[in-house]
C-alpha atoms as a PDB file:
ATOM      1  CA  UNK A   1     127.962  56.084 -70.211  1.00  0.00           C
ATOM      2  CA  UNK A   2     127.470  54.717 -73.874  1.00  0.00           C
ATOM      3  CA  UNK A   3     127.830  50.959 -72.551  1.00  0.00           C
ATOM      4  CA  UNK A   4     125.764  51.784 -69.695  1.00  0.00           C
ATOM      5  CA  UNK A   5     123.071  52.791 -71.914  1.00  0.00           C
ATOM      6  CA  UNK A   6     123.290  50.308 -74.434  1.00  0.00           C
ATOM      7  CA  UNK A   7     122.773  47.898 -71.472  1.00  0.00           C
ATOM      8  CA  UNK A   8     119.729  49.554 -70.382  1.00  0.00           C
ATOM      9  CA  UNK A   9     118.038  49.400 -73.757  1.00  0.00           C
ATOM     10  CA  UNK A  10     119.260  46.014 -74.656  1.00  0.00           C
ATOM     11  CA  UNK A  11     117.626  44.979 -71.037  1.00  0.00           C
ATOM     12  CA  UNK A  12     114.222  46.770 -71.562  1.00  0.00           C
ATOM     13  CA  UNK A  13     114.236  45.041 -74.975  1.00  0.00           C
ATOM     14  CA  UNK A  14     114.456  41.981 -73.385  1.00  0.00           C
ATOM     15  CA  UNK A  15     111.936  42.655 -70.925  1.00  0.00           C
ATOM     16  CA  UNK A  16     109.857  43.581 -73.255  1.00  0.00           C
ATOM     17  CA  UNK A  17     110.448  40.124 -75.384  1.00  0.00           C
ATOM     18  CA  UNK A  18     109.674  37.847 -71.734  1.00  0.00           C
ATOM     19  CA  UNK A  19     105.978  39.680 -71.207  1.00  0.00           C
ATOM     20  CA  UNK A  20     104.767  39.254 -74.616  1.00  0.00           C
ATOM     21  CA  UNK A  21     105.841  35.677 -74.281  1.00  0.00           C
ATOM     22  CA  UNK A  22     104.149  35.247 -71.303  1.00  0.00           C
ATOM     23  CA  UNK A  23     100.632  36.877 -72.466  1.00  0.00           C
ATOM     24  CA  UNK A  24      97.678  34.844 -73.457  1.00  0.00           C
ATOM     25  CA  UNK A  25      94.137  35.649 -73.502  1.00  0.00           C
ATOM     26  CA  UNK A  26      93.008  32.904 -70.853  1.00  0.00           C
ATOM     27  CA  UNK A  27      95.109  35.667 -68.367  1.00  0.00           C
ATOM     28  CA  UNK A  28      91.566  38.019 -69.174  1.00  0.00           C
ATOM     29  CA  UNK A  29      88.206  36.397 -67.200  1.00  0.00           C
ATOM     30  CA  UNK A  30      85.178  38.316 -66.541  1.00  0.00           C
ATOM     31  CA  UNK A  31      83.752  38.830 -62.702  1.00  0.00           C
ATOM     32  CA  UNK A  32      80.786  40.937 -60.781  1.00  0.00           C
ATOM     33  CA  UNK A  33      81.698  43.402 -59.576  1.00  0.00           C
ATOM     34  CA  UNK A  34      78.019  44.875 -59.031  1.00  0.00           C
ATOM     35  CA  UNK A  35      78.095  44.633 -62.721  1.00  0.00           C
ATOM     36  CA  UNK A  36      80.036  42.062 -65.067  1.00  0.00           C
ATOM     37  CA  UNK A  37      84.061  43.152 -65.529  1.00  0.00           C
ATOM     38  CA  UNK A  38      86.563  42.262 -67.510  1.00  0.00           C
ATOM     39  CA  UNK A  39      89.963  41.364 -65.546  1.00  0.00           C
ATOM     40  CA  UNK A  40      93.186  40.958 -66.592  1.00  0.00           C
ATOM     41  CA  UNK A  41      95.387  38.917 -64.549  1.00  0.00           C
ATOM     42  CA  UNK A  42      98.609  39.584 -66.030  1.00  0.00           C
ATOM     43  CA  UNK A  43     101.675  40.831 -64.691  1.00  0.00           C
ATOM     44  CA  UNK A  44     103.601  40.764 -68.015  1.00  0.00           C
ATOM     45  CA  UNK A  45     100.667  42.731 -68.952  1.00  0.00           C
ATOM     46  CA  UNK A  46     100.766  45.204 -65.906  1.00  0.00           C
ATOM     47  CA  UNK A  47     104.012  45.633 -67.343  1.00  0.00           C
ATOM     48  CA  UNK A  48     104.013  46.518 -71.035  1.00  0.00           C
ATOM     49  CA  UNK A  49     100.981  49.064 -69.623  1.00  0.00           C
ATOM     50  CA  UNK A  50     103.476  50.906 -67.307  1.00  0.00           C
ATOM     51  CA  UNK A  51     105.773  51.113 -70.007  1.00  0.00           C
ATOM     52  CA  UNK A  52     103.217  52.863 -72.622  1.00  0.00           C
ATOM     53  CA  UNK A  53     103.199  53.899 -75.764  1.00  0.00           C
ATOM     54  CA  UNK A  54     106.452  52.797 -76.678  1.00  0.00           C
ATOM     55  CA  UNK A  55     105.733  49.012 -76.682  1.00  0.00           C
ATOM     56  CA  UNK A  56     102.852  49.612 -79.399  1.00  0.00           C
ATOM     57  CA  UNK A  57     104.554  48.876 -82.122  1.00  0.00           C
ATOM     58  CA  UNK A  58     106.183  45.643 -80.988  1.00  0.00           C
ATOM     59  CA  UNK A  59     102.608  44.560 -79.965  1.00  0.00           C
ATOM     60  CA  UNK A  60     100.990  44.815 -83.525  1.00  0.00           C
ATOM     61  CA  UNK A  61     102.277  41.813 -85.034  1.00  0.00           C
ATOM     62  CA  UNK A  62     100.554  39.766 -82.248  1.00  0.00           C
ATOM     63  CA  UNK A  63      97.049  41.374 -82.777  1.00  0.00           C
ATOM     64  CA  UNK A  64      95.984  38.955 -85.061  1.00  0.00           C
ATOM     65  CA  UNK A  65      97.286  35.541 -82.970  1.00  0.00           C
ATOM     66  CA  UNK A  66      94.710  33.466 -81.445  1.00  0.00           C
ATOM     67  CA  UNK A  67      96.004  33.244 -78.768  1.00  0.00           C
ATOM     68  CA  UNK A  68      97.306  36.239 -77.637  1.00  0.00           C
ATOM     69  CA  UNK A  69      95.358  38.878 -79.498  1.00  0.00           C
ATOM     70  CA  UNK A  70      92.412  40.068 -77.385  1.00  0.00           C
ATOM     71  CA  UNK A  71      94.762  40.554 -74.268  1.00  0.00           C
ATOM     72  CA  UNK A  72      97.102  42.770 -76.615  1.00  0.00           C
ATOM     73  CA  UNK A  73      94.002  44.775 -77.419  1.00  0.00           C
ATOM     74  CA  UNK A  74      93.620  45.144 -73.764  1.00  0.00           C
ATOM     75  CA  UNK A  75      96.601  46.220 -73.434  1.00  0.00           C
ATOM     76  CA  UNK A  76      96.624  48.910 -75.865  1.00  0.00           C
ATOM     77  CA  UNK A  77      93.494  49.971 -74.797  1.00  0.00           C
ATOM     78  CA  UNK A  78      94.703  50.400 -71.597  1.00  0.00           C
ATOM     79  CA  UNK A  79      97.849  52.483 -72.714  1.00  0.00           C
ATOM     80  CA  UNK A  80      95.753  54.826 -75.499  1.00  0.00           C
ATOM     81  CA  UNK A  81      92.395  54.864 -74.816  1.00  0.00           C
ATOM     82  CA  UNK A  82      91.184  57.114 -71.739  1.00  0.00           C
ATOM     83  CA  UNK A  83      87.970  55.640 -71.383  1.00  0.00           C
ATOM     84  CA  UNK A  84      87.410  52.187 -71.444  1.00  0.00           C
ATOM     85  CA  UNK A  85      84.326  50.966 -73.034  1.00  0.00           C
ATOM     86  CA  UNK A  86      83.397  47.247 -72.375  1.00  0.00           C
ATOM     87  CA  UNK A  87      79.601  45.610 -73.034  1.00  0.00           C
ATOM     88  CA  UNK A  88      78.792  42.155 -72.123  1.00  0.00           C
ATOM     89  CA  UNK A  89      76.091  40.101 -72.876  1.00  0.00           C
ATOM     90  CA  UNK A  90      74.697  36.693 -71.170  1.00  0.00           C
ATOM     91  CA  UNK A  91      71.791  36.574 -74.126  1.00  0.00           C
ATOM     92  CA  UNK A  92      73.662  33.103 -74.778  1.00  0.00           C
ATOM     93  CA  UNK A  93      74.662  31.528 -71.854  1.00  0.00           C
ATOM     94  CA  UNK A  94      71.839  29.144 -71.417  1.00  0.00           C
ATOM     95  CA  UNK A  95      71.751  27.827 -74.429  1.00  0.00           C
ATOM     96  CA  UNK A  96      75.795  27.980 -75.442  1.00  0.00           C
ATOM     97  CA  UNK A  97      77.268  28.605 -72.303  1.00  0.00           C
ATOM     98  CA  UNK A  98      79.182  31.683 -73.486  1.00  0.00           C
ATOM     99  CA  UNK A  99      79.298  35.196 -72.207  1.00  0.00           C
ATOM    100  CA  UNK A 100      79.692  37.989 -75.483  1.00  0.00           C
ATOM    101  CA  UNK A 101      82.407  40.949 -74.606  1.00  0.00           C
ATOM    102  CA  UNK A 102      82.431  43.793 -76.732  1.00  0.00           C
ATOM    103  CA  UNK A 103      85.965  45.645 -75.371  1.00  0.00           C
ATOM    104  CA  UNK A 104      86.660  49.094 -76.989  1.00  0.00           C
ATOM    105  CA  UNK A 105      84.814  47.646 -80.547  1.00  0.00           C
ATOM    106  CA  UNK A 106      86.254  44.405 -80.306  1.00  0.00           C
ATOM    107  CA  UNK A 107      83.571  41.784 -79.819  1.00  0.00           C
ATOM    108  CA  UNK A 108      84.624  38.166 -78.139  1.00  0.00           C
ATOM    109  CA  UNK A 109      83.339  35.391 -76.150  1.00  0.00           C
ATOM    110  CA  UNK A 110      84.045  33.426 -73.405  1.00  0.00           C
ATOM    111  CA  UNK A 111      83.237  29.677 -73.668  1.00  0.00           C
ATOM    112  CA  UNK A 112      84.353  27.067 -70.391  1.00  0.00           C
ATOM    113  CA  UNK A 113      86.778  29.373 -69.231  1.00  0.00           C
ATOM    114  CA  UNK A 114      88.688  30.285 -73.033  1.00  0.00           C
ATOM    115  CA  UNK A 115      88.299  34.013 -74.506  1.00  0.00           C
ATOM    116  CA  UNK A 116      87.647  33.396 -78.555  1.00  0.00           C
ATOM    117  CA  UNK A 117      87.796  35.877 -81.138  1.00  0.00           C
ATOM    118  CA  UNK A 118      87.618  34.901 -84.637  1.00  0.00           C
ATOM    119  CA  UNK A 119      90.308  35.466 -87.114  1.00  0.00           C
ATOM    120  CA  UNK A 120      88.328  37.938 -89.220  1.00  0.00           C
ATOM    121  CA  UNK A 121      87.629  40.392 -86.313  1.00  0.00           C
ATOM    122  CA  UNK A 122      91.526  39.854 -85.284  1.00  0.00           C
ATOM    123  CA  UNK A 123      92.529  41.240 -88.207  1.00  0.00           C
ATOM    124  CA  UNK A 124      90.277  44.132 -89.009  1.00  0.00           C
ATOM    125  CA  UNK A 125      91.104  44.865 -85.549  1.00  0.00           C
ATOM    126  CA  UNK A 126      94.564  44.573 -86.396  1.00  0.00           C
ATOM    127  CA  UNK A 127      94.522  47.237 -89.078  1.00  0.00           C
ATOM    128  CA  UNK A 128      92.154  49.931 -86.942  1.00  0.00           C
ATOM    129  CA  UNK A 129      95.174  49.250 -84.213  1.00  0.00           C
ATOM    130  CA  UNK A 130      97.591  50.375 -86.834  1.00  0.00           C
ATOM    131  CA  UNK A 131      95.759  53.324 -87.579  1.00  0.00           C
ATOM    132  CA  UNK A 132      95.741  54.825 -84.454  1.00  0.00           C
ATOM    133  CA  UNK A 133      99.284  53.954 -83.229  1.00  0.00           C
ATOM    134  CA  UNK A 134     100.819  55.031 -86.876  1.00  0.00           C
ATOM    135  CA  UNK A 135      98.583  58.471 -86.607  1.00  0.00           C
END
């Protein structure tokens, strides 16, 4: 029974290893649906949000990446937050052809496709993440 559960962890582990791999922000794009959405289109991320709260921790370190850090928000919004809160704003899009997301108090942008955070608001959001999961 020991082996056999050693197995299963080592496999979730694992698991857990591939879908962080395989997340990147340009998975998230917004849509209408009778008002402006924010989908993710993700199955690596479908499944780190069925697993919960246990994956938090080995999300942190990625909060801060470029490239994968506002779909790891998403994710952990999705896994501790109850109610989602997302604003967007097309104030911009005429003149700089980007749409402004504020997701559960993290503000990005989409420009030609590509969701942009800067690495200031990465981090801060980095360390509020880290509050919540370590409270």
């Amino acid at each position: 029974m020991t082996i056999t559960f050693s197995f299963a962890v080592n496999a979730q582990t694992d698991n857990i290893d591939k879908f962080i791999e395989e997340l990147n922000n340009n998975q998230l794009y917004g849509t209408c649906n009778y008002v402006w959405v924010l989908k993710m289109d993700s199955s690596s991320a479908d499944s780190l949000v069925n697993i919960g709260k246990s994956v938090s921790n080995r999300l942190i370190p990625f909060l801060d990446s470029s490239d994968k850090g506002i779909i790891i928000h998403c994710v952990l919004s999705r896994i501790w937050i109850k109610e989602i809160s997302i604003t967007t704003s097309f104030e911009n899009f005429e003149e700089k052809e980007i749409v402004e997301y504020n997701y559960n108090r993290l503000p990005f942008y989409e420009k030609d496709g590509i969701m942009i955070a800067d690495e200031k608001t990465l981090s801060d959001n980095k360390k509020k993440w880290i509050e919540i999961i370590n409270k």
